[in-house]
N, C-alpha and C. Protein backbone atom coordinates (compact mmCIF):
# COMPACT_ATOMS: atom_id res chain seq x y z
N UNK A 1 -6.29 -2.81 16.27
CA UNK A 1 -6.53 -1.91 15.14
C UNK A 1 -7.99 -1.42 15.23
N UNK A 2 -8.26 -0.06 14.78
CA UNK A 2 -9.32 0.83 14.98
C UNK A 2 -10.12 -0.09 14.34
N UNK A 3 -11.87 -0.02 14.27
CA UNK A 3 -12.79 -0.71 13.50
C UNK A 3 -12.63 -0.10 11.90
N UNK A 4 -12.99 1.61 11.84
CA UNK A 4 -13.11 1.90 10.54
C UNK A 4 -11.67 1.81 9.52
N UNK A 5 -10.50 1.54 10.23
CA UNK A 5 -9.09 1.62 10.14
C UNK A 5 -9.32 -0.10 9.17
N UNK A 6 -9.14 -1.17 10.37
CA UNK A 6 -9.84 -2.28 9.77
C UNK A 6 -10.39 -2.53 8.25
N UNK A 7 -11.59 -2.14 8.70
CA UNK A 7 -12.38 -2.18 7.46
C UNK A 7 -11.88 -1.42 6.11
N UNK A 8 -11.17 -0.30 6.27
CA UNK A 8 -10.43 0.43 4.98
C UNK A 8 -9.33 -0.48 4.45
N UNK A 9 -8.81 -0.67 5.49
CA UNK A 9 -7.59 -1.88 4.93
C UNK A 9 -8.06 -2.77 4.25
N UNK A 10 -8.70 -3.50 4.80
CA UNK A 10 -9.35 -4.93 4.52
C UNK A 10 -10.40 -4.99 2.70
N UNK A 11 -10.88 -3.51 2.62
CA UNK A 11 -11.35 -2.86 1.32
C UNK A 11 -10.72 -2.49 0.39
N UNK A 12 -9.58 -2.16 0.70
CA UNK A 12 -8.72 -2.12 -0.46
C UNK A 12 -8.09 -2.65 -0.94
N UNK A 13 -7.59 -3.73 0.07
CA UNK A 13 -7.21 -5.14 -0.44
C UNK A 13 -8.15 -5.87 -1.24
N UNK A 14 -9.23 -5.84 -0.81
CA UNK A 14 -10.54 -6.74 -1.42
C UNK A 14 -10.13 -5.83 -2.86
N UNK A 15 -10.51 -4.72 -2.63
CA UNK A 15 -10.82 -3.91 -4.20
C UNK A 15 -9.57 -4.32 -5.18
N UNK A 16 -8.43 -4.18 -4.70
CA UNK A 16 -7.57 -4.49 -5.24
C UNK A 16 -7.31 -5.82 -5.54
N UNK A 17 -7.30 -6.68 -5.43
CA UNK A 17 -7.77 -7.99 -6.11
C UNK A 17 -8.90 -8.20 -7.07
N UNK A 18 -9.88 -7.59 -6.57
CA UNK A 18 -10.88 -7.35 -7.70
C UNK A 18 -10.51 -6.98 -9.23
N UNK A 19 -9.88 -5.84 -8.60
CA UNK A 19 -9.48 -4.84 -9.59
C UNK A 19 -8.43 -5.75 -10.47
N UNK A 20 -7.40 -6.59 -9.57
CA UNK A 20 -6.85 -7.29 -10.66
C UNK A 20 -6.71 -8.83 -11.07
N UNK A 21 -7.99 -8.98 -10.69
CA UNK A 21 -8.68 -10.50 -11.43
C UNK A 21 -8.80 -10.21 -12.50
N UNK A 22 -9.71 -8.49 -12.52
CA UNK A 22 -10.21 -8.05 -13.90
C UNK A 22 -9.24 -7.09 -14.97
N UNK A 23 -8.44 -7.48 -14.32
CA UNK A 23 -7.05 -6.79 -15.31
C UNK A 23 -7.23 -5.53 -15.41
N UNK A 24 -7.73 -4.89 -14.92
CA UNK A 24 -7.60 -3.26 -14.24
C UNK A 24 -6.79 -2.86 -13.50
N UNK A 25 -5.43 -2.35 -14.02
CA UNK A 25 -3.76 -2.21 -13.14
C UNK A 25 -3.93 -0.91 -12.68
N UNK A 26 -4.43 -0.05 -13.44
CA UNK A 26 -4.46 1.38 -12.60
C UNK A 26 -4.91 1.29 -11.58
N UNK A 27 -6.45 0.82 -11.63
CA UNK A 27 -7.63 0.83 -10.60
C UNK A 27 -6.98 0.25 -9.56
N UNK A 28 -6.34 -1.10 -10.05
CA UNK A 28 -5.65 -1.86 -8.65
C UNK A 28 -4.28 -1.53 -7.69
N UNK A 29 -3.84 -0.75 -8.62
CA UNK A 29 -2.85 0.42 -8.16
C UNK A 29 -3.16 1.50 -7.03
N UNK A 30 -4.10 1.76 -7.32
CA UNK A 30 -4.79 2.87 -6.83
C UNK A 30 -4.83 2.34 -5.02
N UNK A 31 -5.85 0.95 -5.35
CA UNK A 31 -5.91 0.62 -4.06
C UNK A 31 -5.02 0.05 -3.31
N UNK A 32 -4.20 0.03 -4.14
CA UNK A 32 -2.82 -1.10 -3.15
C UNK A 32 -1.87 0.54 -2.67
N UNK A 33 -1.83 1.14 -3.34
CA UNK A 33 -1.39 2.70 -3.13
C UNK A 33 -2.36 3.13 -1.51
N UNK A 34 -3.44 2.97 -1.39
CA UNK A 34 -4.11 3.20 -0.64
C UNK A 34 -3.81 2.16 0.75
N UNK A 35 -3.82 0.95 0.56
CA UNK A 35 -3.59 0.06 1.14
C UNK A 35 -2.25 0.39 2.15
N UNK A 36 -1.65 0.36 1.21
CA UNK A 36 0.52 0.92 1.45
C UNK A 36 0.71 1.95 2.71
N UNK A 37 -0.41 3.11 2.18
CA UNK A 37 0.06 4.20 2.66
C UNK A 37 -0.84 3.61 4.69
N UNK A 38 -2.13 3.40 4.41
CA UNK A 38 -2.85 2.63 5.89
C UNK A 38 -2.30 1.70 6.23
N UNK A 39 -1.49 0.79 5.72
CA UNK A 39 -0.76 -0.18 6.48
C UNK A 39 1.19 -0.35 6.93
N UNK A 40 1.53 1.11 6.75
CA UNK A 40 3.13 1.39 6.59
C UNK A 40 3.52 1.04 7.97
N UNK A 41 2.97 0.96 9.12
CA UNK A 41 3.33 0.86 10.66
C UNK A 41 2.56 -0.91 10.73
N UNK A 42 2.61 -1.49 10.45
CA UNK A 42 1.71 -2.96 10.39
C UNK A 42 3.18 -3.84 9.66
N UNK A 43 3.82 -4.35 10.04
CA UNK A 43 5.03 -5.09 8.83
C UNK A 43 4.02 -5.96 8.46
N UNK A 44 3.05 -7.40 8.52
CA UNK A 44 3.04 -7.99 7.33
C UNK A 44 1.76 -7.51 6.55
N UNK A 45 1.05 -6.02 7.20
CA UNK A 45 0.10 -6.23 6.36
C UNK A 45 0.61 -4.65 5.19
N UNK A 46 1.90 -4.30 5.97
CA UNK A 46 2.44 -3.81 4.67
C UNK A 46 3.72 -4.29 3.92
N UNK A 47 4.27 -5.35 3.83
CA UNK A 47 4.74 -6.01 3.27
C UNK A 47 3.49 -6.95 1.90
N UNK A 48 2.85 -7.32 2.60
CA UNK A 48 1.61 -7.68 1.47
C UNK A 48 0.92 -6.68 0.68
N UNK A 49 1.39 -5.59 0.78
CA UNK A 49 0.89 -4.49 -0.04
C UNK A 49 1.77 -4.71 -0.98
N UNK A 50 3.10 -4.68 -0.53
CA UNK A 50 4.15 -4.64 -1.29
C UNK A 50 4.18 -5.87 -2.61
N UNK A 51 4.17 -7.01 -1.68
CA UNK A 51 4.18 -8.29 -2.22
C UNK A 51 2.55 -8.78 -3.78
N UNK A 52 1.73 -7.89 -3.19
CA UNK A 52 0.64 -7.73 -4.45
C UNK A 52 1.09 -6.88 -5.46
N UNK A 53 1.71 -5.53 -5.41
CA UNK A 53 2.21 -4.76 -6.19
C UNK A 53 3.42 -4.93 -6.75
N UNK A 54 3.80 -6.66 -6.52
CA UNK A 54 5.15 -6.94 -7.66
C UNK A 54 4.07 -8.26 -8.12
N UNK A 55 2.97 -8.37 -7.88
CA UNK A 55 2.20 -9.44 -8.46
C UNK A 55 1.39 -8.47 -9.69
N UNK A 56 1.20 -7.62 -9.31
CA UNK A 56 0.45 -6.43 -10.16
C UNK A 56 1.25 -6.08 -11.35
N UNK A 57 2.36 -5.53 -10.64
CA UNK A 57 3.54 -5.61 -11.75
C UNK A 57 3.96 -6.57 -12.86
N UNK A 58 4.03 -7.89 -12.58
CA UNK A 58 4.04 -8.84 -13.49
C UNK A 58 3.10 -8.88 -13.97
N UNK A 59 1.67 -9.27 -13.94
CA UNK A 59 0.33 -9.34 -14.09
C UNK A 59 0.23 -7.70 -15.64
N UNK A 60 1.01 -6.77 -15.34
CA UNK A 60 0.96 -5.85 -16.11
C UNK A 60 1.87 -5.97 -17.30
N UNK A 61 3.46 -6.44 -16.36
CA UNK A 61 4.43 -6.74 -17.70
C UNK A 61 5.21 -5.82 -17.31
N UNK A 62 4.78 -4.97 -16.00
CA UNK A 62 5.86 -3.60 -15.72
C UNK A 62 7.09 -4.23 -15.07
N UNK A 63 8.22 -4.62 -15.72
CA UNK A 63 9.18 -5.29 -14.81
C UNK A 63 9.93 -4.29 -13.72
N UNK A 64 10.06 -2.75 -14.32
CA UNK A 64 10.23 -1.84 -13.05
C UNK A 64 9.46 -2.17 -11.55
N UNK A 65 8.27 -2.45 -12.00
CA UNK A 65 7.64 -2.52 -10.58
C UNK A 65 8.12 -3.73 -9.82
N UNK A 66 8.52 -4.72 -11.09
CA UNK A 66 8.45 -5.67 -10.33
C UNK A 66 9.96 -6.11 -9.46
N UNK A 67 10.60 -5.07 -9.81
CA UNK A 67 12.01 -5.45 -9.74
C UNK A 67 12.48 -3.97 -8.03
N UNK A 68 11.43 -3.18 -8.63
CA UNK A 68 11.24 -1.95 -7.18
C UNK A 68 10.72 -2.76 -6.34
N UNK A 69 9.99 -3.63 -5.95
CA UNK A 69 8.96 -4.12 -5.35
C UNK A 69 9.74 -5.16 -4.29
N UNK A 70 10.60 -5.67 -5.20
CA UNK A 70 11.37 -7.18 -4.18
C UNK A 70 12.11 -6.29 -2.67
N UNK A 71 12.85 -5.50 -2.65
CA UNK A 71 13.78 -4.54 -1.93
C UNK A 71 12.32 -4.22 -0.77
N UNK A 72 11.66 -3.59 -1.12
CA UNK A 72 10.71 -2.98 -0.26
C UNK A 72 9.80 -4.01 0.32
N UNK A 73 9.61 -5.17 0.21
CA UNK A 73 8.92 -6.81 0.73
C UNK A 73 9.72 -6.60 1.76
N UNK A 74 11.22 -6.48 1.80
CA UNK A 74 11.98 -7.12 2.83
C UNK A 74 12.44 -5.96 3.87
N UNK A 75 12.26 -4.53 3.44
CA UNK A 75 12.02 -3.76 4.01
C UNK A 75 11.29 -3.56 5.02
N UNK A 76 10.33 -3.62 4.15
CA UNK A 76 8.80 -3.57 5.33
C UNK A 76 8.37 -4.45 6.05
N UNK A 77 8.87 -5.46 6.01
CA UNK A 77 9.34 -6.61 7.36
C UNK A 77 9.96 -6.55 8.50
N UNK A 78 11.20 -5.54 7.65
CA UNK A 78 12.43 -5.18 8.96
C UNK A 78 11.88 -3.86 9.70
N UNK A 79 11.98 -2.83 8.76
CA UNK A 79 11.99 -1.76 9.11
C UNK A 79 10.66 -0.73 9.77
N UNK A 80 9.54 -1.69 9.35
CA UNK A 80 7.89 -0.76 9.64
C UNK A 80 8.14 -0.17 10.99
N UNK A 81 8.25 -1.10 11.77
CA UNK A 81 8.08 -0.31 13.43
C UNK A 81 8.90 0.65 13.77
N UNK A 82 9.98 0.42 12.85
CA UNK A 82 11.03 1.64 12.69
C UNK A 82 10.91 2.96 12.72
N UNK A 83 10.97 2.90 11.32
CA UNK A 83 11.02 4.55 10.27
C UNK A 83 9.87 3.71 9.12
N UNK A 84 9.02 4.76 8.72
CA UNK A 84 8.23 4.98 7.49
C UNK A 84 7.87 6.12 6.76
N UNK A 85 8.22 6.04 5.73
CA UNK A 85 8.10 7.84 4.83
C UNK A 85 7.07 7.85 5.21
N UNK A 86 5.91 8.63 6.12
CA UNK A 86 4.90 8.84 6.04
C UNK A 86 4.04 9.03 4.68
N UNK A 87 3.09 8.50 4.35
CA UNK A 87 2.42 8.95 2.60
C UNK A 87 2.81 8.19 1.84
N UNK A 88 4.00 7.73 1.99
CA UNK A 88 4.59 7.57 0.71
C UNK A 88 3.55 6.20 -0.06
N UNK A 89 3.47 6.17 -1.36
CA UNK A 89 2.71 5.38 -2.23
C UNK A 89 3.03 4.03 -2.12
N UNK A 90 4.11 3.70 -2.04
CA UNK A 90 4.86 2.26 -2.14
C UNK A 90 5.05 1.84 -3.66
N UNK A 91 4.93 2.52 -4.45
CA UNK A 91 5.17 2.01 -6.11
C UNK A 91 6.25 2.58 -6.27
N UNK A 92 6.94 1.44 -7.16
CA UNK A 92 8.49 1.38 -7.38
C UNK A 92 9.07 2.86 -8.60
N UNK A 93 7.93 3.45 -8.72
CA UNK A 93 8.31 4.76 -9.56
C UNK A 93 8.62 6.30 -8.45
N UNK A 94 8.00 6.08 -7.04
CA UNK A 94 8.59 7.35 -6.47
C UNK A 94 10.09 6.88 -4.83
N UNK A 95 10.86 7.25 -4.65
CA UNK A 95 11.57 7.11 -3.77
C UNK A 95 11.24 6.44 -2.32
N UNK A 96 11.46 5.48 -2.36
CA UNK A 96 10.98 4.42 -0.82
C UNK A 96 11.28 5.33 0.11
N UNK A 97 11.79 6.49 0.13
CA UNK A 97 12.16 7.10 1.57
C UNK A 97 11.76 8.54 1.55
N UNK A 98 10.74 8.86 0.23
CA UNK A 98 10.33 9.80 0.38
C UNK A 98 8.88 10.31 1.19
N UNK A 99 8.12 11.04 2.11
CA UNK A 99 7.44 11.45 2.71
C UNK A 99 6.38 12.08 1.45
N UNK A 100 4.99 11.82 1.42
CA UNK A 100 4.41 12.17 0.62
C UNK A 100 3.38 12.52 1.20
N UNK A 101 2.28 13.52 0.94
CA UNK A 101 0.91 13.98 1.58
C UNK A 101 0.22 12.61 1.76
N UNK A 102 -0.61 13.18 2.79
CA UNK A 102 -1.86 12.07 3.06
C UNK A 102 -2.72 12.83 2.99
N UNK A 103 -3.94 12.23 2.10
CA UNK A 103 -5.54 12.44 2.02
C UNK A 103 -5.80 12.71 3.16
N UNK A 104 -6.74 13.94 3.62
CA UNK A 104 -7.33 14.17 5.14
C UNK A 104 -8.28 12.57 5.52
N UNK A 105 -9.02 11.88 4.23
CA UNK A 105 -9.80 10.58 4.96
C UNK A 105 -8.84 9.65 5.21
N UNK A 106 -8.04 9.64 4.57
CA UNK A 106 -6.61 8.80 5.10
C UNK A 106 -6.19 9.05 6.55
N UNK A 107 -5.76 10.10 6.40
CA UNK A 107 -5.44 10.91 7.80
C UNK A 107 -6.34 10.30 9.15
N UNK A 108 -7.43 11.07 8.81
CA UNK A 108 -8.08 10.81 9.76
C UNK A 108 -8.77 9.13 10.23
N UNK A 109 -8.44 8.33 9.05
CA UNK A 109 -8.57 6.79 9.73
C UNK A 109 -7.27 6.56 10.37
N UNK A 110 -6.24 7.33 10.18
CA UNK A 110 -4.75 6.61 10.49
C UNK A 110 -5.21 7.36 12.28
N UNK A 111 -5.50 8.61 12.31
CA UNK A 111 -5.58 8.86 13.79
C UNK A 111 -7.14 8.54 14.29
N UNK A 112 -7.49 7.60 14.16
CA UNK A 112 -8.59 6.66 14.86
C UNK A 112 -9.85 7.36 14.81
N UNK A 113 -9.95 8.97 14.05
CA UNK A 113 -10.64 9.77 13.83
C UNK A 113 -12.24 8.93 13.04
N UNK A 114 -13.49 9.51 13.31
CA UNK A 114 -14.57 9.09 12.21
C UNK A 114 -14.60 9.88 11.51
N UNK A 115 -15.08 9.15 10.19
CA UNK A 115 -15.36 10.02 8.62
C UNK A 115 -16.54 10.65 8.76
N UNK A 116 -16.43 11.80 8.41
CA UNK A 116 -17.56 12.41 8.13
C UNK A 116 -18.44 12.92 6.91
């Protein structure tokens, strides 16, 4: 895995725990959303995206999430090296198989590109 690729992952995970030690679900949303979309070709380090965002979910009380969330753990185990909606968020409110934009800084860490 790329260095700056790495380090984004590894930051949003951090942030996202942060974010929900301190009971900040959006914020931690945000980054596990972020997380999801950089780690969709990786099975366990996007399965652990998954697996925080039905911890997030409970942690919130959203039982939707938490109940979207189990299906896509076991998904993204089987299936990553597979097929992956490109973009897609990984939260149990938009379609697991839908294709969603990527951020150009997204983008460009996913193709080994530097930020500028």
């Amino acid at each position: 895995m790329k260095d700056a690729l790495h380090s984004a992952i590894n930051e949003a995970f951090e942030q996202a725990g942060h974010s929900m030690r301190k009971q900040q679900s959006d914020d931690a949303f945000r980054w596990l959303e972020r997380a999801h979309i950089l780690t969709q070709t990786r099975p366990y380090l996007h399965a652990k995206s998954h697996w925080m965002m039905l911890q997030l979910g409970w942690q919130a009380r959203d039982y939707r999430e938490v109940a979207g969330q189990l299906p896509r753990i076991v998904a993204a185990l089987l299936f990553s090296r597979i097929w992956v909606p490109a973009g897609n968020t990984g939260r149990a409110r938009v379609s697991a198989f839908a294709p969603m934009p990527i951020a150009d800084e997204l983008q460009q860490l996913l193709d080994g590109k530097s930020l500028r």
